[in-house]
PDB file of N, CA and C in Angstrom:
ATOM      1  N   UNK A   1     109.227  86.632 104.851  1.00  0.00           N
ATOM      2  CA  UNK A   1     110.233  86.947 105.844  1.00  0.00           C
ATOM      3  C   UNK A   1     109.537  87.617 107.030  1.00  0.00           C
ATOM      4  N   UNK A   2     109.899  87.365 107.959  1.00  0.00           N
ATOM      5  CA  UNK A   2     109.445  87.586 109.503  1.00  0.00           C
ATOM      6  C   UNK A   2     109.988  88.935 109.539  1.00  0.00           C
ATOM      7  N   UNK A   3     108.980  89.993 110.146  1.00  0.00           N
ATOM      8  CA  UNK A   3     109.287  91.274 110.835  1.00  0.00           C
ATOM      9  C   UNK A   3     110.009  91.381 112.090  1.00  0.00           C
ATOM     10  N   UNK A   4     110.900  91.221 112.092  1.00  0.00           N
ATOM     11  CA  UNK A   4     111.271  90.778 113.557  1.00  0.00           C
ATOM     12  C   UNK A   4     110.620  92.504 114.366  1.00  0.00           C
ATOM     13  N   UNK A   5     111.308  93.763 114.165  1.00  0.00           N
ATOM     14  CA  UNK A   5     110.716  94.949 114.079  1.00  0.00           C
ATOM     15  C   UNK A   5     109.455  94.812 114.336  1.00  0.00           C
ATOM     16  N   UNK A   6     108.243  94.322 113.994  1.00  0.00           N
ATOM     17  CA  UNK A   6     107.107  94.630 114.226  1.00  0.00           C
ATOM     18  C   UNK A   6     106.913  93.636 115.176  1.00  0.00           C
ATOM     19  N   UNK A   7     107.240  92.919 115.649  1.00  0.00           N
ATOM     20  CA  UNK A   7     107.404  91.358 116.382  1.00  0.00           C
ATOM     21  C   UNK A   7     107.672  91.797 117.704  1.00  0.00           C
ATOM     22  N   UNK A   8     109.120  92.703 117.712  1.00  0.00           N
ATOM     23  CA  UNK A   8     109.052  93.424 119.278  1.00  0.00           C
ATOM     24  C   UNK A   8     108.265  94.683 119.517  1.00  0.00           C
ATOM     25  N   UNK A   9     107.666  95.839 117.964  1.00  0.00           N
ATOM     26  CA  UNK A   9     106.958  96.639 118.315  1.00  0.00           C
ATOM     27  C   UNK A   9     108.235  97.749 118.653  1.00  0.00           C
ATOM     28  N   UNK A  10     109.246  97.451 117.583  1.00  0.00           N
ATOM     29  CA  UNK A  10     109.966  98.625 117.738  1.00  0.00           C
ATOM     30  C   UNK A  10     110.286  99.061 116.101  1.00  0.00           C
ATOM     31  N   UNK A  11     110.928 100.507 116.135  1.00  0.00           N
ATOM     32  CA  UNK A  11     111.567 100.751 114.800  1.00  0.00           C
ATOM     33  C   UNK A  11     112.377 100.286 114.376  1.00  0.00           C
ATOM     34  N   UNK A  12     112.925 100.097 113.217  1.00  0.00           N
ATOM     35  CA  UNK A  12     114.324 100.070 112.721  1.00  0.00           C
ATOM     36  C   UNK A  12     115.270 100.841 112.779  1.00  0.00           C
ATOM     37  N   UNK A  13     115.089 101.919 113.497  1.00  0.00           N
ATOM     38  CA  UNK A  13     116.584 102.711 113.821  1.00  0.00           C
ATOM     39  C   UNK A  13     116.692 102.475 115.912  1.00  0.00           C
ATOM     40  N   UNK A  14     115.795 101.424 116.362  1.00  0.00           N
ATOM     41  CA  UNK A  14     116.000 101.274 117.424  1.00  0.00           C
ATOM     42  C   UNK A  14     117.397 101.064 118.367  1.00  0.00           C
ATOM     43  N   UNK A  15     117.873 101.663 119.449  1.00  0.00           N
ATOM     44  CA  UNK A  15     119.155 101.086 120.039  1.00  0.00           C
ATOM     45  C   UNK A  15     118.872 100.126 120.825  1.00  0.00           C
ATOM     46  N   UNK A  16     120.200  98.945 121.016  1.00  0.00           N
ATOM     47  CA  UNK A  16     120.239  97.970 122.374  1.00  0.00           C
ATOM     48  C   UNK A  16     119.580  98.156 123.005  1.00  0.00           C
ATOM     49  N   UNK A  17     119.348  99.373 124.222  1.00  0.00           N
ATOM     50  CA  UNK A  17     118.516  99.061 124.689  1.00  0.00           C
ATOM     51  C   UNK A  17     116.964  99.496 124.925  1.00  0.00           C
ATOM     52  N   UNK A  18     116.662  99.852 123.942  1.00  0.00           N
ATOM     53  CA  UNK A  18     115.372  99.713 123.563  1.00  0.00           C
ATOM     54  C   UNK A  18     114.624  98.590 123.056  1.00  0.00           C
ATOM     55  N   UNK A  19     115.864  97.671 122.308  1.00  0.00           N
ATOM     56  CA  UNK A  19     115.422  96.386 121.892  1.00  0.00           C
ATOM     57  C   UNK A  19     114.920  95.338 123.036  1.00  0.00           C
ATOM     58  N   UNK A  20     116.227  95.801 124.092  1.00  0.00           N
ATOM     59  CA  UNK A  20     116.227  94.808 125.219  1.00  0.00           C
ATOM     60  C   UNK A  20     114.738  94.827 126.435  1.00  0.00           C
ATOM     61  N   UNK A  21     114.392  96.538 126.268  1.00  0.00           N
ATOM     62  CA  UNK A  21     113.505  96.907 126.867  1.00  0.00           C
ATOM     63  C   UNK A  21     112.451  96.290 126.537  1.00  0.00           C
ATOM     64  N   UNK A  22     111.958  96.561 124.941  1.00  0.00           N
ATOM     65  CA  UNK A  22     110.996  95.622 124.212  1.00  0.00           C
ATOM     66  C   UNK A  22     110.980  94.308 124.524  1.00  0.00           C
ATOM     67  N   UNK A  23     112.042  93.774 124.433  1.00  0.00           N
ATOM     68  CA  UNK A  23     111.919  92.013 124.768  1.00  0.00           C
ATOM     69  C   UNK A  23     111.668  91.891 125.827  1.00  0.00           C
ATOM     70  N   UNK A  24     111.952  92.332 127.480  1.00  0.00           N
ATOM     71  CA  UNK A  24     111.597  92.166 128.657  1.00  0.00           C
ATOM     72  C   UNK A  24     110.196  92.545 128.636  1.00  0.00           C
ATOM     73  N   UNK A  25     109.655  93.425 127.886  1.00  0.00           N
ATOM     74  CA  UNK A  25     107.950  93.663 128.546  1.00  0.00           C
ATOM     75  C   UNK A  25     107.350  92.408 127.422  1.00  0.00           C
ATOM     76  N   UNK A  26     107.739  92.348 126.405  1.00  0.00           N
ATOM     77  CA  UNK A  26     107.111  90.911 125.693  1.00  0.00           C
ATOM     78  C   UNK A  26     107.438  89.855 126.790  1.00  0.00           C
ATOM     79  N   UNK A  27     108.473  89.907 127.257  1.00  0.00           N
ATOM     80  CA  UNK A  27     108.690  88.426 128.084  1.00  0.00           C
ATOM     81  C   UNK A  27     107.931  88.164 129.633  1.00  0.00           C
ATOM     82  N   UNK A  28     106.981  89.440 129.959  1.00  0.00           N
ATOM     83  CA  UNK A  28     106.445  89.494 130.839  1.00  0.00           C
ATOM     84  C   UNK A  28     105.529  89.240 130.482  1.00  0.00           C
ATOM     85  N   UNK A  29     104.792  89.325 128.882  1.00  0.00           N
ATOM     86  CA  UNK A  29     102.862  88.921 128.832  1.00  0.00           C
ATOM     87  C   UNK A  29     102.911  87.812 128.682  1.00  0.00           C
ATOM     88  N   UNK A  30     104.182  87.666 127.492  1.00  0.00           N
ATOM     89  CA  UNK A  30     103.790  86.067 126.819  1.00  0.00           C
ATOM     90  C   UNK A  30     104.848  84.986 126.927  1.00  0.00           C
ATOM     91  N   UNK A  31     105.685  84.880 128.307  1.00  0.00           N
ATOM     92  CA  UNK A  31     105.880  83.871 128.603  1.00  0.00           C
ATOM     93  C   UNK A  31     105.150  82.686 129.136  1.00  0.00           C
ATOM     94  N   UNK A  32     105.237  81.491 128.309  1.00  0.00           N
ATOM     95  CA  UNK A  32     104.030  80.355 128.360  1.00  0.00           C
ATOM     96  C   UNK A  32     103.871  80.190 130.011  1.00  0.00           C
ATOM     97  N   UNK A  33     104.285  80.571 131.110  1.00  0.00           N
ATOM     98  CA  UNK A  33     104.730  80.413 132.257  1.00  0.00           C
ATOM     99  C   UNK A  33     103.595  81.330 132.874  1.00  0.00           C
ATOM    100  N   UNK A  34     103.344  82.690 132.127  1.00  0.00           N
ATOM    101  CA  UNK A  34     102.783  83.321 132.587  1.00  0.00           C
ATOM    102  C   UNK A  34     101.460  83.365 131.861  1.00  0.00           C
ATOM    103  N   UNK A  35     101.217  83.389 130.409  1.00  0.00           N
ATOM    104  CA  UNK A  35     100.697  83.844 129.795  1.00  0.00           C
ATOM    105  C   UNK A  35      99.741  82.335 129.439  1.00  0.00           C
ATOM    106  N   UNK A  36      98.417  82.102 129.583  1.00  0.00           N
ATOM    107  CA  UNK A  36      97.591  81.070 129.285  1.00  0.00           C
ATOM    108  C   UNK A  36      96.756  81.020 128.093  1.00  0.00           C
ATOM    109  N   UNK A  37      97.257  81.780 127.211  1.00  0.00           N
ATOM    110  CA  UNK A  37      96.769  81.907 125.612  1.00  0.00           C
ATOM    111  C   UNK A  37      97.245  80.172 124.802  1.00  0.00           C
ATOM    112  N   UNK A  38      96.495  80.109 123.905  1.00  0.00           N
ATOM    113  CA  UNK A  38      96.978  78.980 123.532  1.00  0.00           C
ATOM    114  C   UNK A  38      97.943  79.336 122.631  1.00  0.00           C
ATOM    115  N   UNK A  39      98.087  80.360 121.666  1.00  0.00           N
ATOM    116  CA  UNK A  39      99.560  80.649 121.214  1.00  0.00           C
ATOM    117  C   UNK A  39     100.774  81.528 121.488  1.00  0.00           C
ATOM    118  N   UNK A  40     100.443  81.218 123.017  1.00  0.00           N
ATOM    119  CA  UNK A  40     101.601  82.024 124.123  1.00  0.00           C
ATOM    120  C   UNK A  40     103.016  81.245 123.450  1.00  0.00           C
ATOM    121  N   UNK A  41     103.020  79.684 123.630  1.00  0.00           N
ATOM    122  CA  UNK A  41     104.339  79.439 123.467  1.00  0.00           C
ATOM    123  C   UNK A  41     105.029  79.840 122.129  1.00  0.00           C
ATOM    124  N   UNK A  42     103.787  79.879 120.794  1.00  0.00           N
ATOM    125  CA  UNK A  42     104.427  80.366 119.472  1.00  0.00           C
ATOM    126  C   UNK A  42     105.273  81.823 119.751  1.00  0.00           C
ATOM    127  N   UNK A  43     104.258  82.371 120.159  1.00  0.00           N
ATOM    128  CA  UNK A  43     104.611  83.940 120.010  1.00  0.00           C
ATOM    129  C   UNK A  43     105.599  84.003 121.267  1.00  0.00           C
ATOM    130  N   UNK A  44     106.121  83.689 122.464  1.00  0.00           N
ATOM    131  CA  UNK A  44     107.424  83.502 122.860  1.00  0.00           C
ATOM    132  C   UNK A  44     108.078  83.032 122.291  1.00  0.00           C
ATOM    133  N   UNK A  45     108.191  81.728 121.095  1.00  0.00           N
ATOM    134  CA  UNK A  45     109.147  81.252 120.665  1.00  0.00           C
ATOM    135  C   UNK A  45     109.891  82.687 119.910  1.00  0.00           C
ATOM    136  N   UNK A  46     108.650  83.255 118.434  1.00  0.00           N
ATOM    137  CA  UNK A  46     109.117  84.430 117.987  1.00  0.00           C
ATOM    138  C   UNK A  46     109.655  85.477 118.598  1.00  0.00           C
ATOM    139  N   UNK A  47     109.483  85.975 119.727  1.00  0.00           N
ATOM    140  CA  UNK A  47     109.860  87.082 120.284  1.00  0.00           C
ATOM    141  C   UNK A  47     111.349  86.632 120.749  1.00  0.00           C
ATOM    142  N   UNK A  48     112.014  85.664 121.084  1.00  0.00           N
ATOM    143  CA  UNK A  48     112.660  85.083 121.586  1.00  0.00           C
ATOM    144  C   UNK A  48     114.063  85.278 119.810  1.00  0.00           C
ATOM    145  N   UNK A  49     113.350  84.711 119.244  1.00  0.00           N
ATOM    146  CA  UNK A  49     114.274  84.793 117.533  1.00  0.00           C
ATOM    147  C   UNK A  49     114.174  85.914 117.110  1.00  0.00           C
ATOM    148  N   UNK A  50     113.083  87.119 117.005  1.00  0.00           N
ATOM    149  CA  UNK A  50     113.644  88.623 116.881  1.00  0.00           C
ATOM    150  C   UNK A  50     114.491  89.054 118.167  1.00  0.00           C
ATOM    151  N   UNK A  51     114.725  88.570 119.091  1.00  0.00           N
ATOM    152  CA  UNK A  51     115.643  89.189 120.180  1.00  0.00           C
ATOM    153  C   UNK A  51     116.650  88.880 119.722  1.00  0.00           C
ATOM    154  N   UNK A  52     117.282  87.625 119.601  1.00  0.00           N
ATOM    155  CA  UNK A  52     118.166  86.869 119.172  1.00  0.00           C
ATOM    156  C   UNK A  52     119.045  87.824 117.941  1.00  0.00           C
ATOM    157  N   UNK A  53     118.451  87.746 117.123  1.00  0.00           N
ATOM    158  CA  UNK A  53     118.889  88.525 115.615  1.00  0.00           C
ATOM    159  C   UNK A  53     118.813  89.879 115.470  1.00  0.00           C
ATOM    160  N   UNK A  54     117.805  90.756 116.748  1.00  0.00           N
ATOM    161  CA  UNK A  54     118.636  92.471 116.460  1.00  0.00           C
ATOM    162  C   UNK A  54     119.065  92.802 117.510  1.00  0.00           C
ATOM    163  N   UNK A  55     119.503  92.069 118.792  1.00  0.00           N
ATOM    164  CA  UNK A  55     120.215  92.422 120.083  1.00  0.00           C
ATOM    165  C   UNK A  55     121.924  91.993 119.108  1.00  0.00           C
ATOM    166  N   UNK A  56     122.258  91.121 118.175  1.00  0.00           N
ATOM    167  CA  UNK A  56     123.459  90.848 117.535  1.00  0.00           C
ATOM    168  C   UNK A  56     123.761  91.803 116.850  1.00  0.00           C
ATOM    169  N   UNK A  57     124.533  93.145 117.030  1.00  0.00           N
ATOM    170  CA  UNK A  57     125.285  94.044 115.528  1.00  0.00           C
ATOM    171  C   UNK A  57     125.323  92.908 113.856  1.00  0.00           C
ATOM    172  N   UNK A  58     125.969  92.337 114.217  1.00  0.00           N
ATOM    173  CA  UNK A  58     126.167  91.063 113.162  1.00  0.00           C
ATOM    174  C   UNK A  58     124.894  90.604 112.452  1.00  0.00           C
ATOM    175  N   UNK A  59     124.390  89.961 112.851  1.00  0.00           N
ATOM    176  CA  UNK A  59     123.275  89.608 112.538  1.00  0.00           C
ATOM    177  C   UNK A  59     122.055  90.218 112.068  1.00  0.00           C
ATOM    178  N   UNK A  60     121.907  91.497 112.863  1.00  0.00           N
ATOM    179  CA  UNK A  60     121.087  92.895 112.637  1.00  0.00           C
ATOM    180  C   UNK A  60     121.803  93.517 111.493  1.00  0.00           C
ATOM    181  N   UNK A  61     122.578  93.195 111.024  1.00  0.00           N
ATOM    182  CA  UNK A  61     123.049  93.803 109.924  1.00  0.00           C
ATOM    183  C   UNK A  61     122.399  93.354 108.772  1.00  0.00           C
ATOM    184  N   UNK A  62     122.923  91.781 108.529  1.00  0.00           N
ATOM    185  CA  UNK A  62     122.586  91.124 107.796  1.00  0.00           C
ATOM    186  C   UNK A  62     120.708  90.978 107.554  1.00  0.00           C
ATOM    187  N   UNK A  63     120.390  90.675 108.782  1.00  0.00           N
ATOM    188  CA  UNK A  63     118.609  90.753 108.506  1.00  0.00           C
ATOM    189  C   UNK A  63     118.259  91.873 107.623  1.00  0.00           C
ATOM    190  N   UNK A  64     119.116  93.387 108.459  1.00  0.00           N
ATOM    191  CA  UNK A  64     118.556  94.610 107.747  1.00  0.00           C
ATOM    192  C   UNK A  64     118.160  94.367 106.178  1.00  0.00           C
ATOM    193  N   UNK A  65     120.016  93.540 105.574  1.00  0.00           N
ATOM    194  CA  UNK A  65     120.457  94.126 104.055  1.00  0.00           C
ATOM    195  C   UNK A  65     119.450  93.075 103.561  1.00  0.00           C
ATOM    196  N   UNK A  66     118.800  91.782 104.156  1.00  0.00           N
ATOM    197  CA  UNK A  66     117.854  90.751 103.770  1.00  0.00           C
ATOM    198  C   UNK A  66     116.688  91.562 103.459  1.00  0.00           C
ATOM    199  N   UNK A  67     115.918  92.199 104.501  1.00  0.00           N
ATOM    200  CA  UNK A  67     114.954  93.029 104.213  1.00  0.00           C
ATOM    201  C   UNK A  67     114.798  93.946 103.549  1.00  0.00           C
ATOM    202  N   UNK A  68     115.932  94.989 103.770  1.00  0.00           N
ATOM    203  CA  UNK A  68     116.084  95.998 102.436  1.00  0.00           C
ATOM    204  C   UNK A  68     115.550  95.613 100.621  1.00  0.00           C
ATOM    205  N   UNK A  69     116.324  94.243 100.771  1.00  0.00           N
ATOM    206  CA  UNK A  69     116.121  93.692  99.381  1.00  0.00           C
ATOM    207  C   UNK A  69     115.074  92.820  98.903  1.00  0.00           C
ATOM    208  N   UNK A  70     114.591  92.266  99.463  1.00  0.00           N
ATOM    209  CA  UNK A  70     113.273  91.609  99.351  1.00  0.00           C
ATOM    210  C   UNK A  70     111.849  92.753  99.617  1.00  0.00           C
ATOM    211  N   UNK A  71     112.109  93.899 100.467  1.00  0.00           N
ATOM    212  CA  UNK A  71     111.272  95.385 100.376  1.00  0.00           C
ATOM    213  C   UNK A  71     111.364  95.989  98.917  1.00  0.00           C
ATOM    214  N   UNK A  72     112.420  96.349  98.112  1.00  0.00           N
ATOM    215  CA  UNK A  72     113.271  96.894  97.188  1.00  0.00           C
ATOM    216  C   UNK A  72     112.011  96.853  96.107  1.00  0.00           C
ATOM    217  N   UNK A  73     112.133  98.544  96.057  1.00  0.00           N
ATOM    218  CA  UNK A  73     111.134  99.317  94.804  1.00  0.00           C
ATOM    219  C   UNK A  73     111.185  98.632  94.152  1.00  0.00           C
ATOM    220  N   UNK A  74     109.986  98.787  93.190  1.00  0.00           N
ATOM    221  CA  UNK A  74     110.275  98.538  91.365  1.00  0.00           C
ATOM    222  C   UNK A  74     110.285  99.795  90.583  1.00  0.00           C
ATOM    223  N   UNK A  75     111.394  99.476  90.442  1.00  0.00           N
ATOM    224  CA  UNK A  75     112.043 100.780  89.252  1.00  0.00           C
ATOM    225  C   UNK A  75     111.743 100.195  88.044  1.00  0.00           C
ATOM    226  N   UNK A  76     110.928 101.042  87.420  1.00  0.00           N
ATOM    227  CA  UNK A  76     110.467 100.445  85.748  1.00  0.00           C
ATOM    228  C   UNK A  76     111.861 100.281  84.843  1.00  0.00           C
ATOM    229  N   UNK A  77     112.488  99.605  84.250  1.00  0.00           N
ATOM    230  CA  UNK A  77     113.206  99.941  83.225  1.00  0.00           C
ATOM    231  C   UNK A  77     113.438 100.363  81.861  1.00  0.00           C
ATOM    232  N   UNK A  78     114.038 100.025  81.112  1.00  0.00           N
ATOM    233  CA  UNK A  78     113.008 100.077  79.680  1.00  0.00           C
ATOM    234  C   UNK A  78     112.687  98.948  79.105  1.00  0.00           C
ATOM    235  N   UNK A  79     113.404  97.577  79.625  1.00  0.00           N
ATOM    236  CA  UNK A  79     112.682  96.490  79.280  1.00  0.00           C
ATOM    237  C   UNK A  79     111.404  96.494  79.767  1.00  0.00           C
ATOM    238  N   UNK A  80     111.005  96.874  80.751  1.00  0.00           N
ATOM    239  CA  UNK A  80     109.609  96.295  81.206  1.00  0.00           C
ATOM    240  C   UNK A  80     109.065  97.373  81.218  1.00  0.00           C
ATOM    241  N   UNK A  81     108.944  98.576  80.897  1.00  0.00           N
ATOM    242  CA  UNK A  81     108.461  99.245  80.077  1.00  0.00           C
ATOM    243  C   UNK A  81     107.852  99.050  78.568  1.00  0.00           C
ATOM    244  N   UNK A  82     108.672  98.669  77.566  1.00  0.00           N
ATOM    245  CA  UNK A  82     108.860  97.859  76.544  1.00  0.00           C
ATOM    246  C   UNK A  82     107.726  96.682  76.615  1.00  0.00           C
ATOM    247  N   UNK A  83     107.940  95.678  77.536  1.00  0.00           N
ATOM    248  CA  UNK A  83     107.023  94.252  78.015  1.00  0.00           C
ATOM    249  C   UNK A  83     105.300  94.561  78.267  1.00  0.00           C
ATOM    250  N   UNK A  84     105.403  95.860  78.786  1.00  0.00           N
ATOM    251  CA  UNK A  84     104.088  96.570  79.455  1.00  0.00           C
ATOM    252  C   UNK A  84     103.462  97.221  77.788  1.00  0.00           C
ATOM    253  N   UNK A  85     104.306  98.050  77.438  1.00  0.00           N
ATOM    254  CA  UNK A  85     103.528  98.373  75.899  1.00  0.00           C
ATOM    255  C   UNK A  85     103.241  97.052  74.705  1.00  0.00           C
ATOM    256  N   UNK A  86     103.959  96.099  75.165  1.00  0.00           N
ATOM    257  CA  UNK A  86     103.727  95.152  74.135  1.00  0.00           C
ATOM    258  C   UNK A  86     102.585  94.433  74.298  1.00  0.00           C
ATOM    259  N   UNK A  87     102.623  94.139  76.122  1.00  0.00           N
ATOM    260  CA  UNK A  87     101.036  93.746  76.489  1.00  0.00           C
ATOM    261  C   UNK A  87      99.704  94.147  75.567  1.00  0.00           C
ATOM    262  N   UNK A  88      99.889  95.636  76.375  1.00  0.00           N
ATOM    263  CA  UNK A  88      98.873  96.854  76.176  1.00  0.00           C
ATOM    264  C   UNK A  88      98.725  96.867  74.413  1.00  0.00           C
ATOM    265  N   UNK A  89      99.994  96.483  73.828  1.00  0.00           N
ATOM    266  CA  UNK A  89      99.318  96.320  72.055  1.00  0.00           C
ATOM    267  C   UNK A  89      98.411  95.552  71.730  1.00  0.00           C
ATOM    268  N   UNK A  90      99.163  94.057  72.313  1.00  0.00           N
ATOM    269  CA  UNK A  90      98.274  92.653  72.725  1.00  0.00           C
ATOM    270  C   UNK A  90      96.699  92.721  73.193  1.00  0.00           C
ATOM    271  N   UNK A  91      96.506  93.653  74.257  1.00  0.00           N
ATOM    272  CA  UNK A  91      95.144  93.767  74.714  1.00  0.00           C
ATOM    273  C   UNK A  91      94.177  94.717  73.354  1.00  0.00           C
ATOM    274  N   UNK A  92      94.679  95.749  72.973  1.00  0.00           N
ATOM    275  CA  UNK A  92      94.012  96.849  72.253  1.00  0.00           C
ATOM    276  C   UNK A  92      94.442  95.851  70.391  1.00  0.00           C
ATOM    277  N   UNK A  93      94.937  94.486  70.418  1.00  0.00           N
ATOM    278  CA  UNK A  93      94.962  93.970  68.528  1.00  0.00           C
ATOM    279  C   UNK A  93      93.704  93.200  68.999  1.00  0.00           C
ATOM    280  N   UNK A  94      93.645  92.669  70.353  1.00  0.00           N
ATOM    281  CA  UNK A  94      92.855  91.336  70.471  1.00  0.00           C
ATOM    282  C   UNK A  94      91.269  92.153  70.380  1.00  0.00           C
ATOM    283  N   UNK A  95      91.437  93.383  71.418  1.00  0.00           N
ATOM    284  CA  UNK A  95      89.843  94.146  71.258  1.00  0.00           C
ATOM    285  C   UNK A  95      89.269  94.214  69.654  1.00  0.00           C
ATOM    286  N   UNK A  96      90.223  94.845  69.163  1.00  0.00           N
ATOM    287  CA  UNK A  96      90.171  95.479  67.572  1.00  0.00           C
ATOM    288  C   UNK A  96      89.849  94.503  66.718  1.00  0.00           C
ATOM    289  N   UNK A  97      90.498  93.174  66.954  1.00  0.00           N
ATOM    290  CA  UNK A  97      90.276  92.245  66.233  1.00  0.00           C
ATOM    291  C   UNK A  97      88.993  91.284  66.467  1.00  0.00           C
ATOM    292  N   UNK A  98      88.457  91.581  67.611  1.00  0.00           N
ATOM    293  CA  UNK A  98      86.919  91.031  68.088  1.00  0.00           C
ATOM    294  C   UNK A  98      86.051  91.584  67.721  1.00  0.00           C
ATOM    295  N   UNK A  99      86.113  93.194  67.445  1.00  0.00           N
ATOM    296  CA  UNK A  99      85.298  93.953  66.932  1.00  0.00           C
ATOM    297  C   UNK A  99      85.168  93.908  65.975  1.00  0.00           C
ATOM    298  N   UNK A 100      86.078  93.856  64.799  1.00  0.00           N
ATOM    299  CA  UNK A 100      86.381  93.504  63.552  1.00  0.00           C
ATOM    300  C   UNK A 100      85.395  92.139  62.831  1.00  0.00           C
ATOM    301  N   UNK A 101      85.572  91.005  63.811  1.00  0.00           N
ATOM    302  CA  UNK A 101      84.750  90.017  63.405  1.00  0.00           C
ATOM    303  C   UNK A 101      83.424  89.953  63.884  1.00  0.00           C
ATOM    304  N   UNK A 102      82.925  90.857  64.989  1.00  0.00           N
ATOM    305  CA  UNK A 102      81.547  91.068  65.374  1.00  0.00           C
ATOM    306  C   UNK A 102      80.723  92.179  64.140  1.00  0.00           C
ATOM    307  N   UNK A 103      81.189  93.012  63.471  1.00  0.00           N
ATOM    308  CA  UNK A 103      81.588  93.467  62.388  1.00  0.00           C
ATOM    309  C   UNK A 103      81.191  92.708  61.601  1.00  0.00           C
ATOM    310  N   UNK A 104      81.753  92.063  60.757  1.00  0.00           N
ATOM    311  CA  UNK A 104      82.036  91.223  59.702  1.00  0.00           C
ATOM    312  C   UNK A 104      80.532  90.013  60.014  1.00  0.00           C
ATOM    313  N   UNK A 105      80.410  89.691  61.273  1.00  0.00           N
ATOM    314  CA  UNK A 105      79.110  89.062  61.585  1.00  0.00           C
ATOM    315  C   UNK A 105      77.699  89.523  61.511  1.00  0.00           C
ATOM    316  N   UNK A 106      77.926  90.840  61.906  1.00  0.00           N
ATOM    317  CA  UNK A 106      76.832  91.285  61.143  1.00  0.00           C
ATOM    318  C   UNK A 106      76.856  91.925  60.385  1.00  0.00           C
ATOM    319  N   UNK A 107      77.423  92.308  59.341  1.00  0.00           N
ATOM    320  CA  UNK A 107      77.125  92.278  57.876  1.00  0.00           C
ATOM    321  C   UNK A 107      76.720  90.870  57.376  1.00  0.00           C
ATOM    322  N   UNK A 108      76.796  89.600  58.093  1.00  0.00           N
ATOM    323  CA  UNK A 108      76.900  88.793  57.040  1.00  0.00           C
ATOM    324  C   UNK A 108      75.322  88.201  57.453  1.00  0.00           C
ATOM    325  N   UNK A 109      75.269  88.733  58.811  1.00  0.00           N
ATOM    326  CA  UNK A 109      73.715  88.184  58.948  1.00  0.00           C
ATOM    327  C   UNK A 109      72.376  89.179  58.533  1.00  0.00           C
ATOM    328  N   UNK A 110      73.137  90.694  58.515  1.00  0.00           N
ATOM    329  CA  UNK A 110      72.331  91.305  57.803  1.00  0.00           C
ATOM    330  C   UNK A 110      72.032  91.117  56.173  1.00  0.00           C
ATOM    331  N   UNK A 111      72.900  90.433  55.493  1.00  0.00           N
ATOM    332  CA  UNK A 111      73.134  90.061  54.326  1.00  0.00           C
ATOM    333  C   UNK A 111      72.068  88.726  54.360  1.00  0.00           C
ATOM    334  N   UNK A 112      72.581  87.819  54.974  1.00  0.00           N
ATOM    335  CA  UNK A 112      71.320  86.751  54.710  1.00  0.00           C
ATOM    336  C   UNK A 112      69.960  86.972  55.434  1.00  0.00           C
ATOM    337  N   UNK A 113      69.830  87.835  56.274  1.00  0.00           N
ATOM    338  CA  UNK A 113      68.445  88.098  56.396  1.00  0.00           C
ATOM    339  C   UNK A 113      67.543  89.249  55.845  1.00  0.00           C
ATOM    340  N   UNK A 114      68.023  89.857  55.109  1.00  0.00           N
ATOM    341  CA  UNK A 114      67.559  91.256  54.257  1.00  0.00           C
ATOM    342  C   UNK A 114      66.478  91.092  53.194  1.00  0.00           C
ATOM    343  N   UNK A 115      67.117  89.793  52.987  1.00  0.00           N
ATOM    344  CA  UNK A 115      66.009  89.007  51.709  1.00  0.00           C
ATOM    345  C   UNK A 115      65.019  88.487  51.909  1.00  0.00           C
TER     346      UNK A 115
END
C-alpha cells in the first residue's frame, strides 16, 4: 500500500491546507512540464493520487482505517504462543535426537574399532 503521507511529505494529523500546500510545492518540481527527470511523469502521476485521496474527508478516512490495519501490531495470543512453543519443542526433539544418534555412532564405531 502506497504512503500517500510520505508521498506529499506530510503527517497524518495534517490539515487541508497543509495538504494543499504540500501538493502545490510538489506540483512546482515535478510537473513533467517543468521537471526533466525521467520519472517526473510517475512521481506527478503519484502526487496527483495522494492529493486526490487526503484533500477528500471521505476518502482520507477510509485510506486512514486501510492503513491502520494492514500497520496493525502483533499481539501474541495464546494460540500462537502455544504454535511458537511447539516449534521451539520441534527444534530442541530434533537437536536431542541428532545428538542421540551421533551418540549411538560412536559407541558403535568405538565398538568396532577397539579390537
Amino acid at each position: 500500500m502506497k504512503d500517500y503521507y510520505l508521498i506529499l511529505g506530510i503527517n497524518e494529523h495534517a490539515t487541508s491546507d497543509e495538504i494543499k500546500i504540500a501538493f502545490r510545492t510538489l506540483m512546482k518540481v515535478w510537473h513533467p512540464d517543468v521537471c526533466s527527470q525521467n520519472d517526473a511523469y510517475d512521481k506527478f502521476v503519484e502526487i496527483v493520487e495522494a492529493y486526490e485521496i487526503l484533500n477528500d474527508p471521505h476518502q482520507r478516512k477510509q485510506y486512514d482505517e486501510m492503513r491502520n490495519a494492514s500497520e496493525g501490531t502483533f499481539q501474541p495470543t495464546e494460540e500462537s504462543s502455544m504454535s511458537l512453543f511447539g516449534c521451539l519443542i520441534i527444534f530442541f526433539l530434533a537437536i536431542l535426537s541428532f545428538t542421540f544418534v551421533a551418540f549411538i555412532a560412536y559407541k558403535v564405531y568405538i565398538t568396532l574399532h577397539s579390537t
